[in-house]
PDB file of N, CA and C in Angstrom:
ATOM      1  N   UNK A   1       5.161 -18.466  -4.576  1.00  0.00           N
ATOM      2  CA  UNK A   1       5.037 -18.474  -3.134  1.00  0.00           C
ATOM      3  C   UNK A   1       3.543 -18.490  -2.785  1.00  0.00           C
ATOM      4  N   UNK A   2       3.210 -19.529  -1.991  1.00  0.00           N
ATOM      5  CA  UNK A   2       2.022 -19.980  -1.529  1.00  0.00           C
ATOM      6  C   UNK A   2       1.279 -18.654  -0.518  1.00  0.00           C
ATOM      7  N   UNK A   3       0.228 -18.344  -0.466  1.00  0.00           N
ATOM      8  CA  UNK A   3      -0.267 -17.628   1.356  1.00  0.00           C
ATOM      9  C   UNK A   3       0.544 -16.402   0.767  1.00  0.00           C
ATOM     10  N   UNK A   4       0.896 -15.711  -0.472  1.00  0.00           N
ATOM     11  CA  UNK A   4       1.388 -14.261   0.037  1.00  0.00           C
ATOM     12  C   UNK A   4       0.509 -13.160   0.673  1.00  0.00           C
ATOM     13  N   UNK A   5       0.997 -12.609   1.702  1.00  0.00           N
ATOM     14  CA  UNK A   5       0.478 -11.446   2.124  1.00  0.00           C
ATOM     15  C   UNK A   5       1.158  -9.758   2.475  1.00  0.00           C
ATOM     16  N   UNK A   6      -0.344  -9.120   1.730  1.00  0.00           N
ATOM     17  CA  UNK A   6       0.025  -7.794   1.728  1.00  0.00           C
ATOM     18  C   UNK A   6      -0.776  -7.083   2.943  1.00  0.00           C
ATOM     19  N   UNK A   7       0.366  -6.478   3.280  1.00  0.00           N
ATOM     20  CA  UNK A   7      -0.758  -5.429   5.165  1.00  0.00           C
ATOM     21  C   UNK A   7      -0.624  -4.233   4.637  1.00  0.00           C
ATOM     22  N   UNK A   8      -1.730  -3.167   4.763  1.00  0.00           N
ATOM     23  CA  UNK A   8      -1.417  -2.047   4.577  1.00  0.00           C
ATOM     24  C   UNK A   8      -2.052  -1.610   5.823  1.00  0.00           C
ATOM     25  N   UNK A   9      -1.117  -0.627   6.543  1.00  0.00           N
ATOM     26  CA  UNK A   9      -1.532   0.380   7.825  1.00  0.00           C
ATOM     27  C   UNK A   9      -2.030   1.656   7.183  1.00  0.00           C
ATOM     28  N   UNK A  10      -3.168   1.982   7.424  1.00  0.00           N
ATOM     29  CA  UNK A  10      -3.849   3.379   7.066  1.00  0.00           C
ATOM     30  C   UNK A  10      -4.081   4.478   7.907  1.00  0.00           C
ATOM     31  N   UNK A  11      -4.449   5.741   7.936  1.00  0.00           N
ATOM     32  CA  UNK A  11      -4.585   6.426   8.737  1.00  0.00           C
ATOM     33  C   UNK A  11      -6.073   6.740   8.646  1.00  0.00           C
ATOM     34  N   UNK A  12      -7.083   6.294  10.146  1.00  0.00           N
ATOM     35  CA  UNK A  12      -8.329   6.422   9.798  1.00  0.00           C
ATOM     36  C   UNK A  12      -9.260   7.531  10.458  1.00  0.00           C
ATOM     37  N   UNK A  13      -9.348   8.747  10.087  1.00  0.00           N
ATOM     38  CA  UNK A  13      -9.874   9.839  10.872  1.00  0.00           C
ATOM     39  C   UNK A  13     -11.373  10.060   9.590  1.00  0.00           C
ATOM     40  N   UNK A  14     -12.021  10.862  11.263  1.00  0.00           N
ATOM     41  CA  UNK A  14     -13.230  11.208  10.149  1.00  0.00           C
ATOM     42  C   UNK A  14     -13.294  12.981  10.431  1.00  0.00           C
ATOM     43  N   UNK A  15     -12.744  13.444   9.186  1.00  0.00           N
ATOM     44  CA  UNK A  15     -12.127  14.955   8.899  1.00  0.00           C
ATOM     45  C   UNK A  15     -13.336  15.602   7.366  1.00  0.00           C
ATOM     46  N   UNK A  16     -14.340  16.268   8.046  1.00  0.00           N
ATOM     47  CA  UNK A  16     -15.118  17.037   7.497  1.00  0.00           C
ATOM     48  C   UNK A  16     -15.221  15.783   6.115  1.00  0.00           C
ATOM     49  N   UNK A  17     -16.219  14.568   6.796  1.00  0.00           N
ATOM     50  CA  UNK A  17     -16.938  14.205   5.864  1.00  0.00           C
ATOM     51  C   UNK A  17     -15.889  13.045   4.970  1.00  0.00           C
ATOM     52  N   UNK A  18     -14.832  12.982   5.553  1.00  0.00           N
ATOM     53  CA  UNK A  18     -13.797  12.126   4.438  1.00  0.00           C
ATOM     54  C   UNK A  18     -13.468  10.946   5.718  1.00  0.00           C
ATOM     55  N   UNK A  19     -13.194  10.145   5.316  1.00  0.00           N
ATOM     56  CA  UNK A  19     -12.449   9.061   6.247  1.00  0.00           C
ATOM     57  C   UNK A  19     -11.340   8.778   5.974  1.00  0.00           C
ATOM     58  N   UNK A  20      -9.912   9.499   6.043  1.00  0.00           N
ATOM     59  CA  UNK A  20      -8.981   9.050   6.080  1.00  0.00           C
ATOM     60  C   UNK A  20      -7.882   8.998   5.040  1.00  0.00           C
ATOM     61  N   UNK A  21      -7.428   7.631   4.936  1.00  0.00           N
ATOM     62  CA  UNK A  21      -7.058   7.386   3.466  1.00  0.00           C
ATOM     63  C   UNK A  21      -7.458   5.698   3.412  1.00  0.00           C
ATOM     64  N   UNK A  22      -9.119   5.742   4.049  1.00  0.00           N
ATOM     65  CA  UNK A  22      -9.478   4.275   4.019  1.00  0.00           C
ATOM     66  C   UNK A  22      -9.835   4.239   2.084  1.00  0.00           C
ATOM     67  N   UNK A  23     -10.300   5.246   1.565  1.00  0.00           N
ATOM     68  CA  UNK A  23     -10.637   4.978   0.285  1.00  0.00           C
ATOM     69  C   UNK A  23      -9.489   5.134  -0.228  1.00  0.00           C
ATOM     70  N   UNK A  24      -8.332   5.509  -0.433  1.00  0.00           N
ATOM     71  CA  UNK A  24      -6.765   4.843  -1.214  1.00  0.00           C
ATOM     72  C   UNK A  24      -6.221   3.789  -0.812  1.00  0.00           C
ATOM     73  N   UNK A  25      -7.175   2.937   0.402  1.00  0.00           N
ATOM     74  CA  UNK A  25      -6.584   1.956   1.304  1.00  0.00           C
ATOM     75  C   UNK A  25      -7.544   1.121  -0.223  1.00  0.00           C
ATOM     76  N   UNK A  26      -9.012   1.201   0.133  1.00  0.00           N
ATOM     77  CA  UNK A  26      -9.786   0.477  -0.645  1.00  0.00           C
ATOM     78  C   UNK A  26      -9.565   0.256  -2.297  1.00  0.00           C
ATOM     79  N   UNK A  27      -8.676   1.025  -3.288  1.00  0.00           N
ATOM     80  CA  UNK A  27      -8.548   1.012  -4.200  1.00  0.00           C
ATOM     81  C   UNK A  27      -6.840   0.268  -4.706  1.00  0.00           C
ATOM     82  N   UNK A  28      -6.362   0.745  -3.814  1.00  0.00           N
ATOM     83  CA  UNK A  28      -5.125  -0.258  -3.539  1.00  0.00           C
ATOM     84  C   UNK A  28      -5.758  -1.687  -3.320  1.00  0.00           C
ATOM     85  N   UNK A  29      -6.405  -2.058  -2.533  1.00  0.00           N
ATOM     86  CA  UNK A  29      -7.173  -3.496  -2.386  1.00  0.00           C
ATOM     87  C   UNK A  29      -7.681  -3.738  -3.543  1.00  0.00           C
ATOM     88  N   UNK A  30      -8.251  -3.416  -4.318  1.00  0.00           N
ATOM     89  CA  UNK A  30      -8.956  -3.431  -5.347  1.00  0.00           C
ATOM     90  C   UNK A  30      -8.001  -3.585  -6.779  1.00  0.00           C
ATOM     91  N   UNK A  31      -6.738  -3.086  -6.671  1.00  0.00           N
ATOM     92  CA  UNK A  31      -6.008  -3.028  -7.605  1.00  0.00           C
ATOM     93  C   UNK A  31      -5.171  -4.652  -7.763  1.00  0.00           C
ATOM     94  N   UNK A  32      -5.098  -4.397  -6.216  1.00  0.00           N
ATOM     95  CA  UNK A  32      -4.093  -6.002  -5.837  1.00  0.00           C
ATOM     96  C   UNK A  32      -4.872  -7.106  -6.306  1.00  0.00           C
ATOM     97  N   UNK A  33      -5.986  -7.016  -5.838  1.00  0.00           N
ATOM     98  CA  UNK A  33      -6.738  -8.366  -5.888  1.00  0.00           C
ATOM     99  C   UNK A  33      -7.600  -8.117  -7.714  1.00  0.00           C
ATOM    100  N   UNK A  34      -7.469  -7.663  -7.946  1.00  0.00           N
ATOM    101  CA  UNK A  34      -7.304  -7.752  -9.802  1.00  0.00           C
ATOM    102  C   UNK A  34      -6.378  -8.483 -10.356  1.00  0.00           C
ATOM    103  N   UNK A  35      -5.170  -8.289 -10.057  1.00  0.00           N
ATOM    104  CA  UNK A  35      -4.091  -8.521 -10.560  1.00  0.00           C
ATOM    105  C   UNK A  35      -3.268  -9.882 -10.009  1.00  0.00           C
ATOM    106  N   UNK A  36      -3.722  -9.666  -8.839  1.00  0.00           N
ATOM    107  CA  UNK A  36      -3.605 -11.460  -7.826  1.00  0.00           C
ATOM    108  C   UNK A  36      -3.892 -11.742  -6.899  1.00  0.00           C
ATOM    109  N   UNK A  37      -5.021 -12.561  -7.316  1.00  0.00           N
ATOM    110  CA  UNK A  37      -6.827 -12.938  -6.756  1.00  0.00           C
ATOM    111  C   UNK A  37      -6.431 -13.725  -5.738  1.00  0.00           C
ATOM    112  N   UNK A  38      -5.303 -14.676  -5.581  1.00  0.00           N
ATOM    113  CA  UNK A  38      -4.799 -15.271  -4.495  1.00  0.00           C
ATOM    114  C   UNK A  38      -4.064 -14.700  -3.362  1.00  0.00           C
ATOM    115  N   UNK A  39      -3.554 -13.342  -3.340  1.00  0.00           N
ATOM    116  CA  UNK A  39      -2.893 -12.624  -2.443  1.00  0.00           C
ATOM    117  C   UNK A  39      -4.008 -12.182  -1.196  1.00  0.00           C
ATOM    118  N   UNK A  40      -3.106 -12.268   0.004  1.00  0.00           N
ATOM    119  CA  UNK A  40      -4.128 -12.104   1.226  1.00  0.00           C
ATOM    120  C   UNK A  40      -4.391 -10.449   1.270  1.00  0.00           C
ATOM    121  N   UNK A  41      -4.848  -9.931   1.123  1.00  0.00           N
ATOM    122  CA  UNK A  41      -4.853  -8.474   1.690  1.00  0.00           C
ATOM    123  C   UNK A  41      -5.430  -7.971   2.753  1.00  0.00           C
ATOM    124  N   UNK A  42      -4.795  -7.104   4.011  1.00  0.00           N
ATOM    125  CA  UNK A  42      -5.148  -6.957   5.334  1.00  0.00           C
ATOM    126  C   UNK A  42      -4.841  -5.564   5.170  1.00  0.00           C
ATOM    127  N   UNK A  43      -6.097  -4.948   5.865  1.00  0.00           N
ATOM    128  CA  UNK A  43      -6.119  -3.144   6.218  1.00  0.00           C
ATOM    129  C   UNK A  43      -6.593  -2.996   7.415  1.00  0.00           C
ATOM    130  N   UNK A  44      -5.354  -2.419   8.455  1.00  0.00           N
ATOM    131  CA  UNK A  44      -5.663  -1.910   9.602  1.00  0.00           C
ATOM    132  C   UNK A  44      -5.721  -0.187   9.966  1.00  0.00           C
ATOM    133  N   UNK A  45      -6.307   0.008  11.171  1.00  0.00           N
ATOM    134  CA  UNK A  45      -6.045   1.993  11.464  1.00  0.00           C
ATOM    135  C   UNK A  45      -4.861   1.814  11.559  1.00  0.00           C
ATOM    136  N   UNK A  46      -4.146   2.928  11.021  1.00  0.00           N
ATOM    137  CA  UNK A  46      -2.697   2.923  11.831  1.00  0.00           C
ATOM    138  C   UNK A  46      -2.493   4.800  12.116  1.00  0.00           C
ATOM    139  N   UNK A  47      -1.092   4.802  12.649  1.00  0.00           N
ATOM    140  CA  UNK A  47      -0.848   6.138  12.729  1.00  0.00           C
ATOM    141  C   UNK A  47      -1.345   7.318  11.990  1.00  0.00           C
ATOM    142  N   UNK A  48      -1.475   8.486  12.746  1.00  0.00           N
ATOM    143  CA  UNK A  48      -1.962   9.577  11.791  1.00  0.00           C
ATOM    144  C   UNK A  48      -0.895   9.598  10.439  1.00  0.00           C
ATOM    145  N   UNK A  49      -1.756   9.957   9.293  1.00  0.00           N
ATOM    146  CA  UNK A  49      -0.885   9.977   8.201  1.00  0.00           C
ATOM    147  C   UNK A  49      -0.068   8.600   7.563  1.00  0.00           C
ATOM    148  N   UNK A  50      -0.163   7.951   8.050  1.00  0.00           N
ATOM    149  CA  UNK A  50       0.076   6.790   7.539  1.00  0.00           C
ATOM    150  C   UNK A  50      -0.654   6.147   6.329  1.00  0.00           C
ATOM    151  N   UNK A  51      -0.052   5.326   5.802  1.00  0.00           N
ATOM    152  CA  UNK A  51      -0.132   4.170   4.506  1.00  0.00           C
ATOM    153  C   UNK A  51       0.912   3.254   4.533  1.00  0.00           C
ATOM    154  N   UNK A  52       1.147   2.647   5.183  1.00  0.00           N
ATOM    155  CA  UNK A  52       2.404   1.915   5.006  1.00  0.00           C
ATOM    156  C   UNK A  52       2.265   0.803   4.355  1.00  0.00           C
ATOM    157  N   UNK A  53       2.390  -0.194   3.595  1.00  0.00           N
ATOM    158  CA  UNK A  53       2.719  -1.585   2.640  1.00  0.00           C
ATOM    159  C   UNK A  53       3.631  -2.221   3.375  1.00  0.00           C
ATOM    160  N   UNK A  54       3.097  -3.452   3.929  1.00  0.00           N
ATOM    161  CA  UNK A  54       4.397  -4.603   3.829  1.00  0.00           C
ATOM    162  C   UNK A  54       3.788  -6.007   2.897  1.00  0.00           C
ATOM    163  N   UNK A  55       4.772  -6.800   2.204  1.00  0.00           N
ATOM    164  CA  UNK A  55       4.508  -8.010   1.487  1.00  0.00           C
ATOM    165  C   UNK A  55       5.236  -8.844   2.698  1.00  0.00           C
ATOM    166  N   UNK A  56       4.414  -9.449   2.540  1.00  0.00           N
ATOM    167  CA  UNK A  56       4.990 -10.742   3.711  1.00  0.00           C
ATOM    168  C   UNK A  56       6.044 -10.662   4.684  1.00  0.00           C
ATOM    169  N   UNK A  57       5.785  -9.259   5.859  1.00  0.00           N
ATOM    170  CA  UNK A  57       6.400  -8.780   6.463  1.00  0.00           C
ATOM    171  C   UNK A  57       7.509  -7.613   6.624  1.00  0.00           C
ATOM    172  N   UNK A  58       7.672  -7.886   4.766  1.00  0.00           N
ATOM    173  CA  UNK A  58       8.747  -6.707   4.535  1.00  0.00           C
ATOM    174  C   UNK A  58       7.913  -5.000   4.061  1.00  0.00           C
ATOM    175  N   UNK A  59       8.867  -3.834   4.362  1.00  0.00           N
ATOM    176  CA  UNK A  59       7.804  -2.916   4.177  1.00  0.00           C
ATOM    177  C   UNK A  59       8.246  -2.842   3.061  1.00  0.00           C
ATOM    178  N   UNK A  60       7.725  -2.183   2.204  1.00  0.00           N
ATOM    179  CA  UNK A  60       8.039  -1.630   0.654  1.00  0.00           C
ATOM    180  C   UNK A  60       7.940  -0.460   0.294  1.00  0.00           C
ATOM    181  N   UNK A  61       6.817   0.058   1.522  1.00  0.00           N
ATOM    182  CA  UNK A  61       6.245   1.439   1.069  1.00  0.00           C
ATOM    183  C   UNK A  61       6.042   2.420   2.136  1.00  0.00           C
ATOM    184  N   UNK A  62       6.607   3.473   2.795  1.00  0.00           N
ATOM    185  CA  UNK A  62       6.041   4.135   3.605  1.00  0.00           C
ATOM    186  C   UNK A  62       5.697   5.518   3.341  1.00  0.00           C
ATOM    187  N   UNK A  63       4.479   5.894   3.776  1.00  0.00           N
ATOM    188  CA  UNK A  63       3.777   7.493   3.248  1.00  0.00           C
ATOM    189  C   UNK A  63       4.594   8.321   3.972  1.00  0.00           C
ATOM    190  N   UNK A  64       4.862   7.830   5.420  1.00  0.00           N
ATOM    191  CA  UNK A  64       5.638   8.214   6.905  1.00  0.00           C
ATOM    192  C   UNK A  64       6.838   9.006   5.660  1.00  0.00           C
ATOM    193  N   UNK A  65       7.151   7.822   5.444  1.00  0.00           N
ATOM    194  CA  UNK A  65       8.900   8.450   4.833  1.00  0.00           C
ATOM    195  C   UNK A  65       8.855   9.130   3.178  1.00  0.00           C
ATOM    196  N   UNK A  66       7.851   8.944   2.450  1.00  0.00           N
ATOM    197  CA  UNK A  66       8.277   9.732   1.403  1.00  0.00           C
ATOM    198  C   UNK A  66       6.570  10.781   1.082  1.00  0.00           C
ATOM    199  N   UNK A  67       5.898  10.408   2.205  1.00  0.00           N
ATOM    200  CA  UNK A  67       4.832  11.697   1.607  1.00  0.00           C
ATOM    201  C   UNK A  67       3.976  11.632   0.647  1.00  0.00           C
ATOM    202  N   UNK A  68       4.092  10.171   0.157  1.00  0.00           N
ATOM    203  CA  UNK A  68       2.947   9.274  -1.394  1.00  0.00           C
ATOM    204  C   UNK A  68       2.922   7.872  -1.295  1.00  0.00           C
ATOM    205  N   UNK A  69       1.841   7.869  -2.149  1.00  0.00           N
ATOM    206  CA  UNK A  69       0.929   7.032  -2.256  1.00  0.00           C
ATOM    207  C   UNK A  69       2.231   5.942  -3.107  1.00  0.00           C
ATOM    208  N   UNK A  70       2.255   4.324  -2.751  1.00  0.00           N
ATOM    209  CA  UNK A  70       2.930   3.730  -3.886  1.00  0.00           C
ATOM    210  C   UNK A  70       2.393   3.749  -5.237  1.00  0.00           C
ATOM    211  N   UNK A  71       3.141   3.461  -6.211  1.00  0.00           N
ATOM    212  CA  UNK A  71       3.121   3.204  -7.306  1.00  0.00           C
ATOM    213  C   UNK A  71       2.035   1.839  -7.353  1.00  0.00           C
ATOM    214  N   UNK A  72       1.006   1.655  -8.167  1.00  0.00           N
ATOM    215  CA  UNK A  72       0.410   0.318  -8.092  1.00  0.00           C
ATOM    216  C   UNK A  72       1.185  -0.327  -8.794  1.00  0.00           C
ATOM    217  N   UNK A  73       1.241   0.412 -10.294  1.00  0.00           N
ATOM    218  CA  UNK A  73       2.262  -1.118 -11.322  1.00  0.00           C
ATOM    219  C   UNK A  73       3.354  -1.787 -10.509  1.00  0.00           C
ATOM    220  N   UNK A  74       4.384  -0.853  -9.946  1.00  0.00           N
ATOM    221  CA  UNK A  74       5.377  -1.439  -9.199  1.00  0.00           C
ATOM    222  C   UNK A  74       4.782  -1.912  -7.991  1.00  0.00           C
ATOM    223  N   UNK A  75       4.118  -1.593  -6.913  1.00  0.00           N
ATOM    224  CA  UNK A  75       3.655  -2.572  -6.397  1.00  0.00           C
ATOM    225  C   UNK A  75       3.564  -4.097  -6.930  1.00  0.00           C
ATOM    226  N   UNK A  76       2.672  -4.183  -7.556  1.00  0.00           N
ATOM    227  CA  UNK A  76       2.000  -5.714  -8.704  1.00  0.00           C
ATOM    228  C   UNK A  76       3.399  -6.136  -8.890  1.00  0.00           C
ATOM    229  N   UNK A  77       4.558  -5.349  -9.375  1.00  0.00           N
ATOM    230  CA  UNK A  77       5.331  -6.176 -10.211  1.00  0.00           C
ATOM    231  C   UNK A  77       6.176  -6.712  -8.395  1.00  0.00           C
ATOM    232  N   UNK A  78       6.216  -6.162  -7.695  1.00  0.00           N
ATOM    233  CA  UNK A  78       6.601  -6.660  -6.707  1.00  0.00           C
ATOM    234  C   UNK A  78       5.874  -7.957  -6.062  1.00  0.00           C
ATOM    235  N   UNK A  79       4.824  -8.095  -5.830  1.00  0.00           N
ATOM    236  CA  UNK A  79       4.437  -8.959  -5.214  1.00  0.00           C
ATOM    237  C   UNK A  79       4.563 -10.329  -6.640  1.00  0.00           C
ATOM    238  N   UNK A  80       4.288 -10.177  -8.426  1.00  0.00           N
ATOM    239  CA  UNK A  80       4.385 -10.853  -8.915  1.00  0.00           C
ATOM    240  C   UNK A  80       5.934 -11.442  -8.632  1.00  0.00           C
ATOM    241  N   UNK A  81       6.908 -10.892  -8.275  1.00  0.00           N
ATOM    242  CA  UNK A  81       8.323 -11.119  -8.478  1.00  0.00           C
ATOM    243  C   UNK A  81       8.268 -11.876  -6.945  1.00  0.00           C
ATOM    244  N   UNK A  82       7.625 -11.941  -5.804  1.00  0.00           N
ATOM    245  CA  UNK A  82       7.590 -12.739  -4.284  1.00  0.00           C
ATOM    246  C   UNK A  82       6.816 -14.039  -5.014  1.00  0.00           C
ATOM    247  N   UNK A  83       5.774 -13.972  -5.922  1.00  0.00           N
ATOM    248  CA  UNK A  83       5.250 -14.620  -6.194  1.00  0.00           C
ATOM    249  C   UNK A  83       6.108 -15.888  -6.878  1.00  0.00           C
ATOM    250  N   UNK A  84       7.025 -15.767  -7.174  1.00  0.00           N
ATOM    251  CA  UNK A  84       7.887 -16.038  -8.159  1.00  0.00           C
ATOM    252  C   UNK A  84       8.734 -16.746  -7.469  1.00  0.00           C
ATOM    253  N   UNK A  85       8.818 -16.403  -6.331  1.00  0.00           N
ATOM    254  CA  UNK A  85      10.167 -16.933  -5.103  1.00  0.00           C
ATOM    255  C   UNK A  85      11.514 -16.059  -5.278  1.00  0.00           C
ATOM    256  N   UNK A  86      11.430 -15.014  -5.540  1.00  0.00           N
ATOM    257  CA  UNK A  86      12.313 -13.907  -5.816  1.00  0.00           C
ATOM    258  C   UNK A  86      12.200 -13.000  -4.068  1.00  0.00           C
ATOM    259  N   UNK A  87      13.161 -12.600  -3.765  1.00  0.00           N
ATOM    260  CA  UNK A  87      13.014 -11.740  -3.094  1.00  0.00           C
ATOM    261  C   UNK A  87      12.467 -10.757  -2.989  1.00  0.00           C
ATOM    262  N   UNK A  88      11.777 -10.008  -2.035  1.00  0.00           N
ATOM    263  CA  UNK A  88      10.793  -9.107  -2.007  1.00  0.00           C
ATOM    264  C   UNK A  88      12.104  -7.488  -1.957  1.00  0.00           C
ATOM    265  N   UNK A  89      11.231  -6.952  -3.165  1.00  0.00           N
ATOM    266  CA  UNK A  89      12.231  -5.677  -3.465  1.00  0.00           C
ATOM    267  C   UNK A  89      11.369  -4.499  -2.500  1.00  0.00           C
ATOM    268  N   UNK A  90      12.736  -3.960  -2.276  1.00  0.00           N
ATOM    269  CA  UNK A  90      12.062  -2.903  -1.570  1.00  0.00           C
ATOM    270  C   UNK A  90      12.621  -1.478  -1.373  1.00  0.00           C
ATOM    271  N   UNK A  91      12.538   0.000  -1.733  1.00  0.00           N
ATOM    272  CA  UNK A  91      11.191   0.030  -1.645  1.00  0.00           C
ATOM    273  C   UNK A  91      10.635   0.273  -3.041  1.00  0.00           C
ATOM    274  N   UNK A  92       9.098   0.631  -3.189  1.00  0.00           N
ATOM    275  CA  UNK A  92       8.416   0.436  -3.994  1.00  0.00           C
ATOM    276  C   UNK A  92       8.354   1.589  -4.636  1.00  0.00           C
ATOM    277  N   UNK A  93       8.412   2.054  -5.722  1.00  0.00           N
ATOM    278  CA  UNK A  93       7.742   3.393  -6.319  1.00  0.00           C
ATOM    279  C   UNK A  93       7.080   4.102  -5.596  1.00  0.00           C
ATOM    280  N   UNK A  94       6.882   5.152  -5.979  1.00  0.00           N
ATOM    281  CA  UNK A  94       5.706   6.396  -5.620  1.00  0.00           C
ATOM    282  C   UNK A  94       5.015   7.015  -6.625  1.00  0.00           C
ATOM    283  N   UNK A  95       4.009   7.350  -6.739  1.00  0.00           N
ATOM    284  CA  UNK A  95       3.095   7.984  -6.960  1.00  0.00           C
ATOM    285  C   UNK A  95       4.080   9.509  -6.815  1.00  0.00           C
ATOM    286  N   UNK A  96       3.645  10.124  -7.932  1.00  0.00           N
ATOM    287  CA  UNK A  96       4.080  11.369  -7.935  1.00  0.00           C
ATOM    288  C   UNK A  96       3.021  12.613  -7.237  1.00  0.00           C
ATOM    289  N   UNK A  97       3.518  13.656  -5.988  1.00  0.00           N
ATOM    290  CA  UNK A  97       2.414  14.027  -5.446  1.00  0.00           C
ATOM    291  C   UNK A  97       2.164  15.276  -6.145  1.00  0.00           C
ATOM    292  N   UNK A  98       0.847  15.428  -6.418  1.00  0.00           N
ATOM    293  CA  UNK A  98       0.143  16.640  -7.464  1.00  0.00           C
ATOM    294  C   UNK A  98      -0.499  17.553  -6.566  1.00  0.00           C
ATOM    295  N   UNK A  99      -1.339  17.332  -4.893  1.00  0.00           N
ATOM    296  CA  UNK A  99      -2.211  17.548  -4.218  1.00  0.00           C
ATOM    297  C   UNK A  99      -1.646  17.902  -2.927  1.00  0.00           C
ATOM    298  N   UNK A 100      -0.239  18.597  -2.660  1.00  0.00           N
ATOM    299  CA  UNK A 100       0.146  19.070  -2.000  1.00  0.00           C
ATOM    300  C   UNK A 100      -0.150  20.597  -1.160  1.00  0.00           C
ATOM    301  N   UNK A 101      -0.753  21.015  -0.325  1.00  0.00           N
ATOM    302  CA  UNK A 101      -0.939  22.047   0.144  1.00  0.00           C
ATOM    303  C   UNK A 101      -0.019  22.461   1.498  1.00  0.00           C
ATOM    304  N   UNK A 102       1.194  23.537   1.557  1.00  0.00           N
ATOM    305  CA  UNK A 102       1.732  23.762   2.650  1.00  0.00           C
ATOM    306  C   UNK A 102       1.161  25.012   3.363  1.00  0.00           C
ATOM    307  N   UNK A 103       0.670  25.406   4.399  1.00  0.00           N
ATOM    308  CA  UNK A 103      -0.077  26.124   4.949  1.00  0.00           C
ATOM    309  C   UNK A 103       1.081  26.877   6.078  1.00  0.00           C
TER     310      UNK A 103
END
């Protein structure tokens, strides 16, 4: 599939010195476009707490709904499998969360 594109919505605050989750936004970018140099990748602000993933409109991934970060391998193997002309699977892995604090 020609033109694939990945959007990720981030949440962009500036909280004692950190911005957000623009740097898990930036390493996710960084991971994608390693792995496939032709994929569009788009990062906007979005809602507080947010990360959301869509591949070519579909979501795959929301922080909203499970509280983590996607999985990159499964990510990759997702967009390789759109790439493919396969249907876009969804949703995507997670990241297992280690860095949880309930207050």
């Amino acid at each position: 599939m020609d033109d694939l594109k990945v959007d990720v919505e981030y949440w962009l605050v500036l909280l004692f010195n950190k911005c957000g989750y623009r740097d898990k936004f930036e390493e996710l970018m960084s991971e994608i476009k390693c792995k496939h140099p032709s994929v569009i990748v788009n990062g906007h602000e979005g809602q507080r707490a947010s990360s959301e993933v869509t591949v070519n409109g579909t979501l795959v991934h929301s922080k909203l709904s499970t509280l983590a970060y996607p999985d990159y391998n499964d990510l990759s193997n997702i967009i390789t499998e759109a790439q493919e002309g396969k249907p876009i699977r969804a949703p995507c892995k997670q990241q297992p969360i280690t860095d949880c604090v309930i207050a």
